[in-house]
C-alpha atoms as a PDB file:
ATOM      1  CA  UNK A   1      -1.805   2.666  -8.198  1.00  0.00           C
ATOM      2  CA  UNK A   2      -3.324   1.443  -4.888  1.00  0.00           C
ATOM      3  CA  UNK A   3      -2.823  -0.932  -2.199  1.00  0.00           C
ATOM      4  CA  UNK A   4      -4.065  -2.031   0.708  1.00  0.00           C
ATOM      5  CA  UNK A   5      -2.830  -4.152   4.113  1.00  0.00           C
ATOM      6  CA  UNK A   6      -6.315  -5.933   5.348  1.00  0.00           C
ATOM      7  CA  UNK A   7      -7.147  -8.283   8.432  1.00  0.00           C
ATOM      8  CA  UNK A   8      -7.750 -11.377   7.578  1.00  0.00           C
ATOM      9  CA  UNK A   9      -9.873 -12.098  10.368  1.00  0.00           C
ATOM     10  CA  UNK A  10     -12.241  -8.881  10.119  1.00  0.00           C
ATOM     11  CA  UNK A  11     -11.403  -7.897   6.369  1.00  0.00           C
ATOM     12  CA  UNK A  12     -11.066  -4.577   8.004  1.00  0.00           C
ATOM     13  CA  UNK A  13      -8.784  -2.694   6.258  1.00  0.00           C
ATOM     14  CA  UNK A  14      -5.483  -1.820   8.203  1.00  0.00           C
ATOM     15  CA  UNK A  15      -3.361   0.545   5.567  1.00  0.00           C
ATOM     16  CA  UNK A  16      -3.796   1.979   2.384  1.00  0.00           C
ATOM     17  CA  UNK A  17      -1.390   4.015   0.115  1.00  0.00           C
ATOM     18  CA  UNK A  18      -2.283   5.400  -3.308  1.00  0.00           C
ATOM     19  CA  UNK A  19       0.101   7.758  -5.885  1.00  0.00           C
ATOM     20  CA  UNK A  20      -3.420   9.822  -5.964  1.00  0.00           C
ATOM     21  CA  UNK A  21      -2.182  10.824  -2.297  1.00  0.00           C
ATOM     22  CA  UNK A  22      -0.800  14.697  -2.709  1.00  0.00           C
ATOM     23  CA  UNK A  23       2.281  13.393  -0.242  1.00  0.00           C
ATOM     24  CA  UNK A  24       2.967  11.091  -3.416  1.00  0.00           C
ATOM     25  CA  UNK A  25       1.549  12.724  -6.607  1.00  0.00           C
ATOM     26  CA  UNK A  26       3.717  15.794  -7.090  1.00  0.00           C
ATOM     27  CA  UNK A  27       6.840  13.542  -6.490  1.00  0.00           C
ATOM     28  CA  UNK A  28       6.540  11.079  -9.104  1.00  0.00           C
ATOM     29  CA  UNK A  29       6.464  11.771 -12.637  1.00  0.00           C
ATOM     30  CA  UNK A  30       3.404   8.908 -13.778  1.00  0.00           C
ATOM     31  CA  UNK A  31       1.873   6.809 -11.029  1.00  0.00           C
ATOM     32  CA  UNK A  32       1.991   3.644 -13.078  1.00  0.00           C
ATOM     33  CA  UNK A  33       5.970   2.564 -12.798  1.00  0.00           C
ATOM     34  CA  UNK A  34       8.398   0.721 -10.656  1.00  0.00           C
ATOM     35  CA  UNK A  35       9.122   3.782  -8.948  1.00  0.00           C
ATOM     36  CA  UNK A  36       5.982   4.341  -8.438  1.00  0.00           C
ATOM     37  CA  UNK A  37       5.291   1.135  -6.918  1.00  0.00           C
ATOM     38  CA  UNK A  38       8.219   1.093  -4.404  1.00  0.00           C
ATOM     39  CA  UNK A  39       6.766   4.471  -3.174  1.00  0.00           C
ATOM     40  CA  UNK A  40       3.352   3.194  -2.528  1.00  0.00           C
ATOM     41  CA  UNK A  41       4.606   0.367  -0.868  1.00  0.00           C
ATOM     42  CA  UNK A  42       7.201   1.985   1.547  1.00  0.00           C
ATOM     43  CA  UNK A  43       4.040   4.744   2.372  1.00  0.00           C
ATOM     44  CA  UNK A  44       1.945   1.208   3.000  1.00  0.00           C
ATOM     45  CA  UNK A  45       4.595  -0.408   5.158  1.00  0.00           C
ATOM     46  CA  UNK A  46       5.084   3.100   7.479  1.00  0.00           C
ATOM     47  CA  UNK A  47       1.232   3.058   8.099  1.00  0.00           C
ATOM     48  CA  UNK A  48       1.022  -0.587   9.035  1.00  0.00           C
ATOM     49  CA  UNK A  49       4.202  -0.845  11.067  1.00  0.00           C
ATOM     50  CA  UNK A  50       2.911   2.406  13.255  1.00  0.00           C
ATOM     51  CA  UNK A  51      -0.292   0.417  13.481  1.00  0.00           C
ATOM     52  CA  UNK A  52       1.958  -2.476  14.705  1.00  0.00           C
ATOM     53  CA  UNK A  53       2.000  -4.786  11.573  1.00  0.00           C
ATOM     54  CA  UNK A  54       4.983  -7.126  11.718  1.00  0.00           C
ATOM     55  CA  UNK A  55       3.872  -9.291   9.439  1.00  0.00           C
ATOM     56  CA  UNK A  56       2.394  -9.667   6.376  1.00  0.00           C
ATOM     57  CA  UNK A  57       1.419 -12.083   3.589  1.00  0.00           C
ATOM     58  CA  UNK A  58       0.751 -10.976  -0.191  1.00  0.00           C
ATOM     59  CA  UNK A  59      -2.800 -12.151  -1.749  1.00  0.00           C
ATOM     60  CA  UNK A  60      -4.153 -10.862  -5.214  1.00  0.00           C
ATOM     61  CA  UNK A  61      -7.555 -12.408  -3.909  1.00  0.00           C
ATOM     62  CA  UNK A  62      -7.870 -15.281  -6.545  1.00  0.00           C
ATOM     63  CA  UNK A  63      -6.620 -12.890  -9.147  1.00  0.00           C
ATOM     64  CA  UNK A  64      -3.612 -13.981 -11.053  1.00  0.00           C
END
């Protein structure tokens, strides 16, 4: 599982997070549940806040 936090004036991308990371792969048993998903996104969160993201809005691109 992956996710990103992108500008959406540059499309440059801010954060990432991924249960591929090592920080994140040895502590969850599969990288395709909820826990799994709250992990990735509280990793995400930390890196954008320290890169001074207050704000974000959630887009799936098009995709539903």
């Amino acid at each position: 599982m992956r996710a990103t936090a992108r500008s959406a004036v540059s499309s440059e991308t801010i954060a990432a997070a991924s249960t591929l990371e090592k920080e994140l792969k040895g502590a969850l048993k599969s990288g395709a549940t909820k826990e799994a998903a709250a992990k990735v996104g509280k990793l995400l969160a930390q890196r954008a806040t320290a890169k001074g993201v207050s704000e974000v809005v959630f887009d799936r691109g098009g995709y539903v």
